[in-house]
C-alpha atoms as a PDB file:
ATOM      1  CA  UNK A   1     -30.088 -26.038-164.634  1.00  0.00           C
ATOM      2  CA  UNK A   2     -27.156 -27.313-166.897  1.00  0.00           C
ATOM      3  CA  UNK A   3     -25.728 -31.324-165.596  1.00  0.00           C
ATOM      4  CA  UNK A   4     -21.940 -31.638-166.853  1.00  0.00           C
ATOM      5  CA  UNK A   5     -21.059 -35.260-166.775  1.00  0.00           C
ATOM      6  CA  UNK A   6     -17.611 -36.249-167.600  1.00  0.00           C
ATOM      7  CA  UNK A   7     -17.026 -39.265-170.228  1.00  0.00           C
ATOM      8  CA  UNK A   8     -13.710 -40.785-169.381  1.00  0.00           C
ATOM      9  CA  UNK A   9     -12.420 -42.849-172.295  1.00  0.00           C
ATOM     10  CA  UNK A  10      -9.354 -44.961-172.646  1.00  0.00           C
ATOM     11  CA  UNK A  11      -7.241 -44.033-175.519  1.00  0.00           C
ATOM     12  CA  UNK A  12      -4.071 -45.503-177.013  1.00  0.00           C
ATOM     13  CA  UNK A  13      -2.055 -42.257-176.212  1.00  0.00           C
ATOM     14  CA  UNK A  14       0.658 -41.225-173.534  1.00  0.00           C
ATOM     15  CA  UNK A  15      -2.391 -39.709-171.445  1.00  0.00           C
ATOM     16  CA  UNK A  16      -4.050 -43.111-170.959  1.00  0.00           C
ATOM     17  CA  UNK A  17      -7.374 -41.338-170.763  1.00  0.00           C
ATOM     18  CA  UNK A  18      -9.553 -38.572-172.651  1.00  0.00           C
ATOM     19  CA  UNK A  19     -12.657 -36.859-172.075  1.00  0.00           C
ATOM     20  CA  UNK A  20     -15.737 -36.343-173.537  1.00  0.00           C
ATOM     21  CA  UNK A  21     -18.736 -34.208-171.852  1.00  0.00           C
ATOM     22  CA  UNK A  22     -22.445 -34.950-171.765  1.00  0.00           C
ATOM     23  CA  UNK A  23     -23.979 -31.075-171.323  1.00  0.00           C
ATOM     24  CA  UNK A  24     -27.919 -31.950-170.180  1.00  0.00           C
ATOM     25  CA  UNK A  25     -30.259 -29.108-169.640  1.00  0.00           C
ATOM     26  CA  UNK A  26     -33.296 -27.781-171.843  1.00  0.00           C
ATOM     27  CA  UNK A  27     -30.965 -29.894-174.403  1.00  0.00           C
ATOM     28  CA  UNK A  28     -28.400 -32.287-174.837  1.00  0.00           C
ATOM     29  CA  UNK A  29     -25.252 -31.640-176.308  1.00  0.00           C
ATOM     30  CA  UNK A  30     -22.248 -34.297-176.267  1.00  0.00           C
ATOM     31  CA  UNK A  31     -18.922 -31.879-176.686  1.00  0.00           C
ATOM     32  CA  UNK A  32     -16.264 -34.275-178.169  1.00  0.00           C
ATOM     33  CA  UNK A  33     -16.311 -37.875-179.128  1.00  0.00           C
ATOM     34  CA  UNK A  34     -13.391 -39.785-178.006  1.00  0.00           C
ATOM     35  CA  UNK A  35     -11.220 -42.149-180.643  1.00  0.00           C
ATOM     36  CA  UNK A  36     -11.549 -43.246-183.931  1.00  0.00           C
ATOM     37  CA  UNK A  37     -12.681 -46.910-183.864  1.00  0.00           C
ATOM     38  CA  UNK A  38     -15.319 -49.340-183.337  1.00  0.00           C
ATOM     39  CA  UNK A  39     -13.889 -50.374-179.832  1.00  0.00           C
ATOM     40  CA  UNK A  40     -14.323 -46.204-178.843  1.00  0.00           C
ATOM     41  CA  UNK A  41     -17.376 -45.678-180.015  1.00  0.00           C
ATOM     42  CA  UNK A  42     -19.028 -48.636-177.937  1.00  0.00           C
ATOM     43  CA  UNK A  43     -17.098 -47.187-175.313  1.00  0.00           C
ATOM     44  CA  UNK A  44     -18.769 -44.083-175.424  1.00  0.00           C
ATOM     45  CA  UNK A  45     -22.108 -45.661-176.361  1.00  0.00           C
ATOM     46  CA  UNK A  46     -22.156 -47.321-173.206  1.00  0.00           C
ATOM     47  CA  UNK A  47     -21.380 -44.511-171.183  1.00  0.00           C
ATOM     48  CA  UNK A  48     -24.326 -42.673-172.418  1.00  0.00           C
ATOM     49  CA  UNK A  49     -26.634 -45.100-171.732  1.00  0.00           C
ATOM     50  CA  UNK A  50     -25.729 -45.172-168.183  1.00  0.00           C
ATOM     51  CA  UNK A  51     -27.608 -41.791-168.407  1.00  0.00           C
ATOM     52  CA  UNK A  52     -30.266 -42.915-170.241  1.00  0.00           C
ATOM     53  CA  UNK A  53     -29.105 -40.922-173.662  1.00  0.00           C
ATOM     54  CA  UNK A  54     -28.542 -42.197-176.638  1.00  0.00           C
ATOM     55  CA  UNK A  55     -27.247 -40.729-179.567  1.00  0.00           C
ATOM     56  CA  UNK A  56     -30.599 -40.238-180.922  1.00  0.00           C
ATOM     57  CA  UNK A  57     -31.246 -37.966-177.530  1.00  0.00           C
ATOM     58  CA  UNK A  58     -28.750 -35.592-178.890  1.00  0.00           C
ATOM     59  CA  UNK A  59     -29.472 -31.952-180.060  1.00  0.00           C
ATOM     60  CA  UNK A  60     -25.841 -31.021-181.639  1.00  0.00           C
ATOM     61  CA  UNK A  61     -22.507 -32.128-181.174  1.00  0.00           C
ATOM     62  CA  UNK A  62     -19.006 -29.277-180.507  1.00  0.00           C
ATOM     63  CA  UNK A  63     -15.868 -30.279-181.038  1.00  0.00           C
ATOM     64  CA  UNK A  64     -13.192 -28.427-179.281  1.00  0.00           C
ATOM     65  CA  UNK A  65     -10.762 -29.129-181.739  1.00  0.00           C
ATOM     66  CA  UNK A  66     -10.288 -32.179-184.509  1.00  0.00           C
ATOM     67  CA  UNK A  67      -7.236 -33.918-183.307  1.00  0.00           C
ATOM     68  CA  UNK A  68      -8.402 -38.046-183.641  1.00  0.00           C
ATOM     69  CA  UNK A  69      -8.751 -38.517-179.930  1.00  0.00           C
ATOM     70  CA  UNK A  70     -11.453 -35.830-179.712  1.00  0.00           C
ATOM     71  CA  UNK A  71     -13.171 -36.243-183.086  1.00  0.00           C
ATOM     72  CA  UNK A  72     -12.337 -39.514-183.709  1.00  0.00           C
ATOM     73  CA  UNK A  73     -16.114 -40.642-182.851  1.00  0.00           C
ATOM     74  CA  UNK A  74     -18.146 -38.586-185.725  1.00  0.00           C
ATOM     75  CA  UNK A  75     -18.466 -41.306-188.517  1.00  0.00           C
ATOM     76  CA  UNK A  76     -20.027 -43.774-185.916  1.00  0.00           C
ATOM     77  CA  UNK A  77     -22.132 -41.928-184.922  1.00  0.00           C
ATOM     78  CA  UNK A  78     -23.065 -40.215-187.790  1.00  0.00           C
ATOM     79  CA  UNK A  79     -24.532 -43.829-189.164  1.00  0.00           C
ATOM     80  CA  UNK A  80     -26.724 -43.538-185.890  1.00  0.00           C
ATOM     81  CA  UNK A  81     -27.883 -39.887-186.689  1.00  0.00           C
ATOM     82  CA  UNK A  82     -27.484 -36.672-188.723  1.00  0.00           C
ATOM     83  CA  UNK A  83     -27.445 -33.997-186.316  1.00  0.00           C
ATOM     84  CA  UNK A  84     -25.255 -30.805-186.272  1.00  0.00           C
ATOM     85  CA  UNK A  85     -21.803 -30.691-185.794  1.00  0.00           C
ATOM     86  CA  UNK A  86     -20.070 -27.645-184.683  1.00  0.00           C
ATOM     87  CA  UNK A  87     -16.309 -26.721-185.155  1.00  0.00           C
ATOM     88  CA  UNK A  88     -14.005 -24.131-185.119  1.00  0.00           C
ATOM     89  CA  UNK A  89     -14.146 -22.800-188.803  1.00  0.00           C
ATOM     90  CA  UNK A  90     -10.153 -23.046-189.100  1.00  0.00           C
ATOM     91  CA  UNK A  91     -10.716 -26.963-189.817  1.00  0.00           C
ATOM     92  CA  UNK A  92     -12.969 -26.318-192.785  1.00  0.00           C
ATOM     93  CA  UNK A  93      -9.347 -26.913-194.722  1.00  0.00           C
ATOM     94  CA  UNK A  94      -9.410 -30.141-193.653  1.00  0.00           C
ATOM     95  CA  UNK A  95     -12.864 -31.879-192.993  1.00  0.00           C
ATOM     96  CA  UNK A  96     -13.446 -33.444-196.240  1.00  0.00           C
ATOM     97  CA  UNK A  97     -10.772 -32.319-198.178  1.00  0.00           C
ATOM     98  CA  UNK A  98      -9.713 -35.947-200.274  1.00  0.00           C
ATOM     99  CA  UNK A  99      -6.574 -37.318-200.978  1.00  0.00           C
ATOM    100  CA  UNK A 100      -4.942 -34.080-202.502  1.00  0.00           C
ATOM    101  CA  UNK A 101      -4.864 -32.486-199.238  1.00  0.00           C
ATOM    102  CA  UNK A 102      -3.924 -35.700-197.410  1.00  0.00           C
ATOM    103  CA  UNK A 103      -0.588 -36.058-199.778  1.00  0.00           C
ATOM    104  CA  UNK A 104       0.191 -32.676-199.292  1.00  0.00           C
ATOM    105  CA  UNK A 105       0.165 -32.513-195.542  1.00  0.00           C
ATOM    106  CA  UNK A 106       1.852 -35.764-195.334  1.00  0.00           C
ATOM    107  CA  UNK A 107       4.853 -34.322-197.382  1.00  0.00           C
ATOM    108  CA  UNK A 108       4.689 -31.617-195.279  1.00  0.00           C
ATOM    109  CA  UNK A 109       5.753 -33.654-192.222  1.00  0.00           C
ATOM    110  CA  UNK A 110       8.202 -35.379-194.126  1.00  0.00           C
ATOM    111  CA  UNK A 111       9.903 -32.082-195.044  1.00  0.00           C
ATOM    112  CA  UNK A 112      10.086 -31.160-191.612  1.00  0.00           C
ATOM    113  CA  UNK A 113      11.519 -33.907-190.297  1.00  0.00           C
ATOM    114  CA  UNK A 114      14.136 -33.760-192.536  1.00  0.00           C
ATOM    115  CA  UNK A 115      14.902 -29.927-191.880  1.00  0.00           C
ATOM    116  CA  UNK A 116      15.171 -31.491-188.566  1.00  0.00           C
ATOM    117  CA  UNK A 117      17.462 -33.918-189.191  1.00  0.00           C
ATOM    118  CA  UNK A 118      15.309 -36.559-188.538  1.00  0.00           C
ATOM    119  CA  UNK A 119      14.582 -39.972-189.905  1.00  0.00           C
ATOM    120  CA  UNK A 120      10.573 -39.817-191.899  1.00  0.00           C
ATOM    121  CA  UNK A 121      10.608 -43.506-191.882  1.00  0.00           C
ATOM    122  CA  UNK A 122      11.236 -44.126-188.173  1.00  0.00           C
ATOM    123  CA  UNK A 123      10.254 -41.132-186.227  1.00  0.00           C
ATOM    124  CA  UNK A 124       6.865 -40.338-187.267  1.00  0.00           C
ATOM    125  CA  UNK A 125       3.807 -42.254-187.597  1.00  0.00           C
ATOM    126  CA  UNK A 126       2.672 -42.707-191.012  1.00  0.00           C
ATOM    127  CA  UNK A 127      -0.861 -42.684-191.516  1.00  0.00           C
ATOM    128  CA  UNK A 128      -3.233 -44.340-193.643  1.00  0.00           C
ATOM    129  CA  UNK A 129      -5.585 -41.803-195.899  1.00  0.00           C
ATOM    130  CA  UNK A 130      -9.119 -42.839-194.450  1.00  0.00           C
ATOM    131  CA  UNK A 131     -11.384 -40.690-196.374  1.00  0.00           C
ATOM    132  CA  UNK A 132     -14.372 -39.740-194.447  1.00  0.00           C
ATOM    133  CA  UNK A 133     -17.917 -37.706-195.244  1.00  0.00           C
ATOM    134  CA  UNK A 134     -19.221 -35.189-192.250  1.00  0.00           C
ATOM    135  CA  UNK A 135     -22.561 -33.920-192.978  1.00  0.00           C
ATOM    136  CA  UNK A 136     -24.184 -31.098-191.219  1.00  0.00           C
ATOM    137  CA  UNK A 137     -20.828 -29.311-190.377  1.00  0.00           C
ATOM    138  CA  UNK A 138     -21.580 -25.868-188.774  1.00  0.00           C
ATOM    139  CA  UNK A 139     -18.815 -23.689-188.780  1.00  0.00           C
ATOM    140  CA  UNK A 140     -18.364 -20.684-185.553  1.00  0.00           C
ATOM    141  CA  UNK A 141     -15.625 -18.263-184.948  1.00  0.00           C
ATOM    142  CA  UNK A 142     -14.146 -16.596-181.878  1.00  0.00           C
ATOM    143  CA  UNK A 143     -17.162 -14.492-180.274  1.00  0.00           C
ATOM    144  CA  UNK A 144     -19.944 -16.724-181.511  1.00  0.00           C
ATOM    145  CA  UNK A 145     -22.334 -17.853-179.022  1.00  0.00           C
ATOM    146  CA  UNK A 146     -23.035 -21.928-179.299  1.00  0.00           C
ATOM    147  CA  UNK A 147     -26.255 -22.580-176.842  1.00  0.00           C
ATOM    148  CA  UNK A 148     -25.543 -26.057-174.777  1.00  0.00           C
ATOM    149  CA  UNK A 149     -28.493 -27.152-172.644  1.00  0.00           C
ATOM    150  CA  UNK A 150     -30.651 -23.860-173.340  1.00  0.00           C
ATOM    151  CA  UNK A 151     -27.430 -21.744-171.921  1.00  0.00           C
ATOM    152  CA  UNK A 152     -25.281 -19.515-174.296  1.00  0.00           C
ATOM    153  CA  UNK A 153     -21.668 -20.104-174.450  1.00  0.00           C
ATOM    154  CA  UNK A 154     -19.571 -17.993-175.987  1.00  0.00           C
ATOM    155  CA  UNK A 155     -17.120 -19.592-178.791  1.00  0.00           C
ATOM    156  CA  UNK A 156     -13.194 -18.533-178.000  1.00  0.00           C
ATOM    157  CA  UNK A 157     -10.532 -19.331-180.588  1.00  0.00           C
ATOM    158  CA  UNK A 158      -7.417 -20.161-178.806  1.00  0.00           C
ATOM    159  CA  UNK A 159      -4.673 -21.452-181.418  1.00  0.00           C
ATOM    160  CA  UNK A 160      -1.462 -22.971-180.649  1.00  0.00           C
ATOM    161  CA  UNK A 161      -2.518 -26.764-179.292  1.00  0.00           C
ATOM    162  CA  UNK A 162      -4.282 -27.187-182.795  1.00  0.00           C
ATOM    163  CA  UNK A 163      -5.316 -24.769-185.432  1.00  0.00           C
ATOM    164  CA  UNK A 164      -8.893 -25.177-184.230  1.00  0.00           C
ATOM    165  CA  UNK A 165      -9.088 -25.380-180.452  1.00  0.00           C
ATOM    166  CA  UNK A 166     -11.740 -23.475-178.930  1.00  0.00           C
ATOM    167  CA  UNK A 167     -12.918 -22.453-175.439  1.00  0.00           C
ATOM    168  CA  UNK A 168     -16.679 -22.392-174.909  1.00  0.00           C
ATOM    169  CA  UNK A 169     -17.773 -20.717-171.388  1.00  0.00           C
ATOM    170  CA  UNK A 170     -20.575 -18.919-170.209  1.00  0.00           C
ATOM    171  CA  UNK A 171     -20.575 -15.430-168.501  1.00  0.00           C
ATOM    172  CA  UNK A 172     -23.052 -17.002-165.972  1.00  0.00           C
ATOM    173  CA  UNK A 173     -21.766 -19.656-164.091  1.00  0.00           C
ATOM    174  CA  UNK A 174     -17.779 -19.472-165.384  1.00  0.00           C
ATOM    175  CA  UNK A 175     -18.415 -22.983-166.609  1.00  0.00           C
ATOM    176  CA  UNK A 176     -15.557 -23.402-169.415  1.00  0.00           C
ATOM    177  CA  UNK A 177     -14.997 -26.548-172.010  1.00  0.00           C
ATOM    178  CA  UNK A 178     -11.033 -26.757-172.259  1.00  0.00           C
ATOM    179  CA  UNK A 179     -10.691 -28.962-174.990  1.00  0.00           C
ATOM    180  CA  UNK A 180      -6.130 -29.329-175.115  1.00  0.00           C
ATOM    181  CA  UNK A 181      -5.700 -25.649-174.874  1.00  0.00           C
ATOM    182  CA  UNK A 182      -5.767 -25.900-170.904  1.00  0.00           C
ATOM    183  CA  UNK A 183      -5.108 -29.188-168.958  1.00  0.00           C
ATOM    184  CA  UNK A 184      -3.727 -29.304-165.400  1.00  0.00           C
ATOM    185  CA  UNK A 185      -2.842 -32.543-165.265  1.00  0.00           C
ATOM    186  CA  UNK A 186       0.444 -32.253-168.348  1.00  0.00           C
ATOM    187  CA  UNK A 187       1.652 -29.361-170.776  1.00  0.00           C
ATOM    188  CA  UNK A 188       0.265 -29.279-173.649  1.00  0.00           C
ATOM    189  CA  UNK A 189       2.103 -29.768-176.308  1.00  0.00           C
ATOM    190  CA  UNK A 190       1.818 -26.792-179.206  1.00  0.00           C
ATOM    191  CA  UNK A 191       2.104 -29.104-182.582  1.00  0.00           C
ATOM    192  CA  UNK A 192       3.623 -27.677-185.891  1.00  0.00           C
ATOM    193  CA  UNK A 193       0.959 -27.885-188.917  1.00  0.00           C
ATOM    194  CA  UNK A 194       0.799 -27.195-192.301  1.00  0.00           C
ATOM    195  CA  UNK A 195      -0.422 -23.967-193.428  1.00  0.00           C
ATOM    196  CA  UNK A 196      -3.766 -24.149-195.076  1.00  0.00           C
ATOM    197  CA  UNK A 197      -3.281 -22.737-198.198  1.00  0.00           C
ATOM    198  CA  UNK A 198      -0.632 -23.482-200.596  1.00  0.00           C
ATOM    199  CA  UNK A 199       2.355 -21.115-200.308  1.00  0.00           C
ATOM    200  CA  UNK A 200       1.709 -20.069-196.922  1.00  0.00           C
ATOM    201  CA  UNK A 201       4.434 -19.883-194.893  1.00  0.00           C
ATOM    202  CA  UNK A 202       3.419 -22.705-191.384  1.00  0.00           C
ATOM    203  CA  UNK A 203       1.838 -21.384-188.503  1.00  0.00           C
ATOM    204  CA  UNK A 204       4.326 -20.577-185.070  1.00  0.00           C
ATOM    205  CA  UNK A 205       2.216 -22.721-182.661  1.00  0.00           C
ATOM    206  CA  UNK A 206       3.982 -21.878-179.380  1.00  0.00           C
ATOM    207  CA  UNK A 207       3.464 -18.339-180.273  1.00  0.00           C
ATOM    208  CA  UNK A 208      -0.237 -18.355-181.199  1.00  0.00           C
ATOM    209  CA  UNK A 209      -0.551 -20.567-178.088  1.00  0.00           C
ATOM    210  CA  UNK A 210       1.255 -18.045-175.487  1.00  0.00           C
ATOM    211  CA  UNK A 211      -1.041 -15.273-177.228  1.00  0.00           C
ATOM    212  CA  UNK A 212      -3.922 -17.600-176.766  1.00  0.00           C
ATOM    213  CA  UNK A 213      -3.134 -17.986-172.656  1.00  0.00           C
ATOM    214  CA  UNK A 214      -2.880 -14.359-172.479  1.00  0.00           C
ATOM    215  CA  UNK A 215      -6.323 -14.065-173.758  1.00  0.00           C
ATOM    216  CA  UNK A 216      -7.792 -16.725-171.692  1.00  0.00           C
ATOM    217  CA  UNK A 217      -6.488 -15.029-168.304  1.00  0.00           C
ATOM    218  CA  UNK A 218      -8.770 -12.256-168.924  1.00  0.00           C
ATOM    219  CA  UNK A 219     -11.641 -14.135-168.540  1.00  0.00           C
ATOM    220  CA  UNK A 220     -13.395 -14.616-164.868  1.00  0.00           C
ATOM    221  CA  UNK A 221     -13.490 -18.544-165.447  1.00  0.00           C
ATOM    222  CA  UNK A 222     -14.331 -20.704-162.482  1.00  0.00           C
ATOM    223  CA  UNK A 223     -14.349 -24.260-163.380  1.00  0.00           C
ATOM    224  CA  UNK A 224     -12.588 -25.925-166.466  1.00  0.00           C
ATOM    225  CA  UNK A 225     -13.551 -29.144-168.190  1.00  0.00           C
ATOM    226  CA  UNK A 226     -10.484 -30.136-169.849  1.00  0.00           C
ATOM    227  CA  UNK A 227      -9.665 -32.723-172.662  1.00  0.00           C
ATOM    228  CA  UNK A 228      -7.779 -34.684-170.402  1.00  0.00           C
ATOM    229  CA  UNK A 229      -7.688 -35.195-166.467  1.00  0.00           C
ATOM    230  CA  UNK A 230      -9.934 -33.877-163.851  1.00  0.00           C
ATOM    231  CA  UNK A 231     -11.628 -30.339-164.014  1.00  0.00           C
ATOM    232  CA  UNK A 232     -10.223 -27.890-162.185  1.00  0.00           C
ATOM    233  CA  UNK A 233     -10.673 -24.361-161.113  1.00  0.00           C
ATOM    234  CA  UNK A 234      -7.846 -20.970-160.888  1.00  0.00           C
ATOM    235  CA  UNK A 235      -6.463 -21.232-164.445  1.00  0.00           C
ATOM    236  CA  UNK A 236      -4.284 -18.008-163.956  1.00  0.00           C
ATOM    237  CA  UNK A 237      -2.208 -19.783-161.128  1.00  0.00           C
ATOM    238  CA  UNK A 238      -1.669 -22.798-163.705  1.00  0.00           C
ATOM    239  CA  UNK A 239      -1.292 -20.364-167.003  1.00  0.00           C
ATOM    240  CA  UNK A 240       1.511 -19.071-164.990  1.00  0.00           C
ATOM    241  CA  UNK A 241       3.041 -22.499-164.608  1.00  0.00           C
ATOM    242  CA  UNK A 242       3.326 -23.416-168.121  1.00  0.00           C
ATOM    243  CA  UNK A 243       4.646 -19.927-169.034  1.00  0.00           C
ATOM    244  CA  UNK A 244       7.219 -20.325-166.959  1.00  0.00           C
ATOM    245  CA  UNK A 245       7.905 -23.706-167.875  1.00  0.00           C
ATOM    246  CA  UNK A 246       8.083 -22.685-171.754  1.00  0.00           C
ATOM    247  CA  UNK A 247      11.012 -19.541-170.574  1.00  0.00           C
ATOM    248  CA  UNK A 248      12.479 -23.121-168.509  1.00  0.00           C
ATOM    249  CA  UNK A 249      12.919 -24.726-172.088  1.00  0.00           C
ATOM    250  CA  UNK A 250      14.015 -22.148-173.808  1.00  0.00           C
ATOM    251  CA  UNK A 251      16.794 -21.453-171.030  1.00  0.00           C
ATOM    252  CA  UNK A 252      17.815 -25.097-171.763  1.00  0.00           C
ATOM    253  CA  UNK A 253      17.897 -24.958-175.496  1.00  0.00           C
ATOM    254  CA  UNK A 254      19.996 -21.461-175.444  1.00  0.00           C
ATOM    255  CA  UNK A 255      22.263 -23.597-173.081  1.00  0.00           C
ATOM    256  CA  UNK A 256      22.505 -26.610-175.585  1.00  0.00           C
ATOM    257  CA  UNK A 257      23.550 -24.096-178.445  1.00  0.00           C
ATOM    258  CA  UNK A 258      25.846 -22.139-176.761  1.00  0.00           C
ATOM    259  CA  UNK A 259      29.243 -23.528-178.032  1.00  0.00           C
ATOM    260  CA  UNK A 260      27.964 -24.765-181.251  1.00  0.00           C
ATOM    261  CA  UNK A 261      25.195 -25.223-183.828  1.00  0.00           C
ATOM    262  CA  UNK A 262      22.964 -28.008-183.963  1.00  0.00           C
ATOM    263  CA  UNK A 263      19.756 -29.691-185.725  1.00  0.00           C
ATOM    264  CA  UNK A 264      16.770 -29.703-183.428  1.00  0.00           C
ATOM    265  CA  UNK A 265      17.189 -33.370-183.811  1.00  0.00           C
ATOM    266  CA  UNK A 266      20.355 -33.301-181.946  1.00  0.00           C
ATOM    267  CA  UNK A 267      18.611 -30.595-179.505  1.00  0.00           C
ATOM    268  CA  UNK A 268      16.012 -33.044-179.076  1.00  0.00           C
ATOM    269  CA  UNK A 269      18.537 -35.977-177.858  1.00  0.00           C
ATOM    270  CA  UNK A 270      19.575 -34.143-175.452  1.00  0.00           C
ATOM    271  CA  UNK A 271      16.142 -32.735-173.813  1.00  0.00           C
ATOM    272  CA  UNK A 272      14.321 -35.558-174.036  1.00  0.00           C
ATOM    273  CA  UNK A 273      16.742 -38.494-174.243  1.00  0.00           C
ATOM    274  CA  UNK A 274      13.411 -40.937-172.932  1.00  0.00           C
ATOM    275  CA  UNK A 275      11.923 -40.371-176.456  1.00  0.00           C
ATOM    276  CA  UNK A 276      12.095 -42.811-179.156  1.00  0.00           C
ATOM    277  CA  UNK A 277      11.245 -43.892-182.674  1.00  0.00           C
ATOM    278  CA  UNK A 278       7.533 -41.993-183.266  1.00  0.00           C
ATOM    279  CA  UNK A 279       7.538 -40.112-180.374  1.00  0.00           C
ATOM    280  CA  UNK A 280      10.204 -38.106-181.139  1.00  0.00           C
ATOM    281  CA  UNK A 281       8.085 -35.864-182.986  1.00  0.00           C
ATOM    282  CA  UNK A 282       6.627 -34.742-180.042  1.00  0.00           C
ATOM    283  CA  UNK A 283       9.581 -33.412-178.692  1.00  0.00           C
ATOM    284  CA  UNK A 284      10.448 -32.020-182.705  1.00  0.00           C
ATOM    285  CA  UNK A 285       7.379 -30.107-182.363  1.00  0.00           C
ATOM    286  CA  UNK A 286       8.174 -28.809-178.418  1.00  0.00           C
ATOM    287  CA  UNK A 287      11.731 -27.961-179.837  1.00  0.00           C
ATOM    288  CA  UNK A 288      10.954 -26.198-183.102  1.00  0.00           C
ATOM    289  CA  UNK A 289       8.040 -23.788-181.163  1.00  0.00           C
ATOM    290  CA  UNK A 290      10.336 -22.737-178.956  1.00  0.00           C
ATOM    291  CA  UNK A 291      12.936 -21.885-181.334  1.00  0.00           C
ATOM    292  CA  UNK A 292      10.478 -19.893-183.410  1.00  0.00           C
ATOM    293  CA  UNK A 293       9.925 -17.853-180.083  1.00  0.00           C
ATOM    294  CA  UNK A 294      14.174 -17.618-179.395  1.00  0.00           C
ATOM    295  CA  UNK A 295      14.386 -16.566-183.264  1.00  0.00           C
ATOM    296  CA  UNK A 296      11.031 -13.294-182.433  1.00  0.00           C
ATOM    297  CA  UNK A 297      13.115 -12.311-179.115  1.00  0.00           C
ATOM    298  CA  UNK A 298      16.125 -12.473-181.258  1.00  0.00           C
ATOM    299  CA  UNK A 299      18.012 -15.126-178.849  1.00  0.00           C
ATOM    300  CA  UNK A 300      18.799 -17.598-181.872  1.00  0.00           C
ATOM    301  CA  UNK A 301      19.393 -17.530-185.614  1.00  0.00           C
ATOM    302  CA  UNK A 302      20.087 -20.978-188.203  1.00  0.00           C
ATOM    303  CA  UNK A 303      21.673 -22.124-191.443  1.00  0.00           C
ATOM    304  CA  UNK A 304      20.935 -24.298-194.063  1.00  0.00           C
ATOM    305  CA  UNK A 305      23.520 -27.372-193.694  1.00  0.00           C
ATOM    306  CA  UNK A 306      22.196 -29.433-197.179  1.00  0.00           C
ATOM    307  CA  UNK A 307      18.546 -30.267-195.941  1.00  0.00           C
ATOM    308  CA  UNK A 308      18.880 -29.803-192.579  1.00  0.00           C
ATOM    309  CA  UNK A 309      18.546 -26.309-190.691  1.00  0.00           C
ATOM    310  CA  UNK A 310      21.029 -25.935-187.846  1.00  0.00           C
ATOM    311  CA  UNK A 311      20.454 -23.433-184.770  1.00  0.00           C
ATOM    312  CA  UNK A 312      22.891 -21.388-182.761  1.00  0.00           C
ATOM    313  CA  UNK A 313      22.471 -18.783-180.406  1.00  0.00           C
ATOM    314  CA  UNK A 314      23.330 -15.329-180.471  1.00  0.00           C
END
């Protein structure tokens, strides 16, 4: 018999909470970590010792994608112990990858937010390059089969949240490990990234994402542990919601750009007037995917105006 026990852990960000999952059965796996920081990791030390584990106890660790509220956790504990590590294999660009990689991301992100006629130095958060070491990094890809608490689980790749969300469920019980690709509680948010490689054009999140839900709602899931919130069960009903809240979005943008051009800065003021200095990228990011889905179906079209690309519908 496999024991699920949810590890709720406060985090800095908008969703006040995130969750990590103690998997006990023939073994004991701990998918995701929580935060970066010393504060988060005694969080989530103490949590496990309220189930008698420690992180000595623990057979592997899976990380359902690499974004700092799920990963953040790994170099703590890896001073604690040296056991595996397992992760989508689309982050092996960027798990100990140096400064190089850092820079080039970073200018990345400043490019963008110029093209969106935003401000780098005020509407972004500019990070600090913390390099970090992660030993015993084992790499799986969609249809792999990770075994959590002697049951195998089979490894989905579901793009669009983060280059290297996965879904891990087994056939057996329906049991399913979320990660951000599917949380009831807010939509998710489909973040633009750098490519990996050099010369590559970006990936179009909100498209890989919508491809990604379509792929999930084929599978006879029953109960989802997400990243965030409570789990929950009848993903197609919810799938179905944030569809239809993505065609909502880009109704509204078509409606902003129907007398005139604009920057999806400018598209941004106007959807989500609430957001301000840093978070605005957030709603960049929203904006920008669902323009990249307008510009497949053929709905919108841009310029170059200097630096800044301006959209207007067709």
């Amino acid at each position: 018999m496999l024991e699920i026990i949810p590890l709720v852990l406060e985090t800095d960000f908008a969703e006040g909470t995130v969750n990590a999952f103690l998997a006990i059965g023939d073994t004991i796996t701990l998918i995701d970590t929580g935060n970066p920081g010393k504060e988060s990791f005694q969080q989530l030390k103490t949590k496990l010792h309220k189930h008698s584990v420690t992180f000595n106890d623990l057979d592997q660790i899976i990380l359902t994608h690499i974004h700092i509220d799920h990963a953040g956790g790994i170099p703590y504990i890896q001073e604690e112990t040296d056991i595996p590590i397992f992760v989508h294999e689309q982050a092996k660009g960027s798990i100990n990858t140096g400064i190089d990689k850092f820079n080039r991301d970073q200018q990345f992100f400043q490019r963008f937010l110029l093209s969106c006629g935003a401000d780098p130095t005020k509407h972004i958060i500019q990070r600090r390059y913390n390099e970090e070491t992660w030993r015993n990094v084992m790499y799986v890809n969609d249809g792999d089969t990770v075994i959590i608490g002697g049951k195998g689980f089979e490894v989905i790749h579901v793009p669009g949240h983060s280059q290297s969300d996965i879904l891990i469920w087994n056939r057996e019980t329906g049991d399913a490990f979320a990660g951000d690709h599917l949380i009831r509680a807010f939509s998710v948010n489909a973040f633009i990234e750098p490519a990996q490689s050099v010369g590559e054009e970006r990936p179009k999140p909100l498209l890989q994402y919508r491809n990604s839900l379509e792929k999930i709602s084929r599978l006879p899931l029953k109960t989802i542990y997400p990243g965030h919130g409570e789990p929950f069960t009848n993903h197609i009903d919810l799938i179905q919601t944030r569809l239809q809240e993505q065609e909502k979005r880009c109704e509204q943008i078509l409606a902003i750009l129907a007398k005139t051009r604009k920057s999806i800065f400018e598209i941004c003021t106007v959807m989500y007037p609430r957001l301000k200095g840093k978070t605005i990228f957030l709603g960049l990011s929203q904006i920008q995917g669902h323009l990249d889905l307008l510009e497949v179906r053929h709905k919108v079209s841009s310029v170059q105006n200097e630096l800044i690309t301006e959209y207007f519908a067709i």
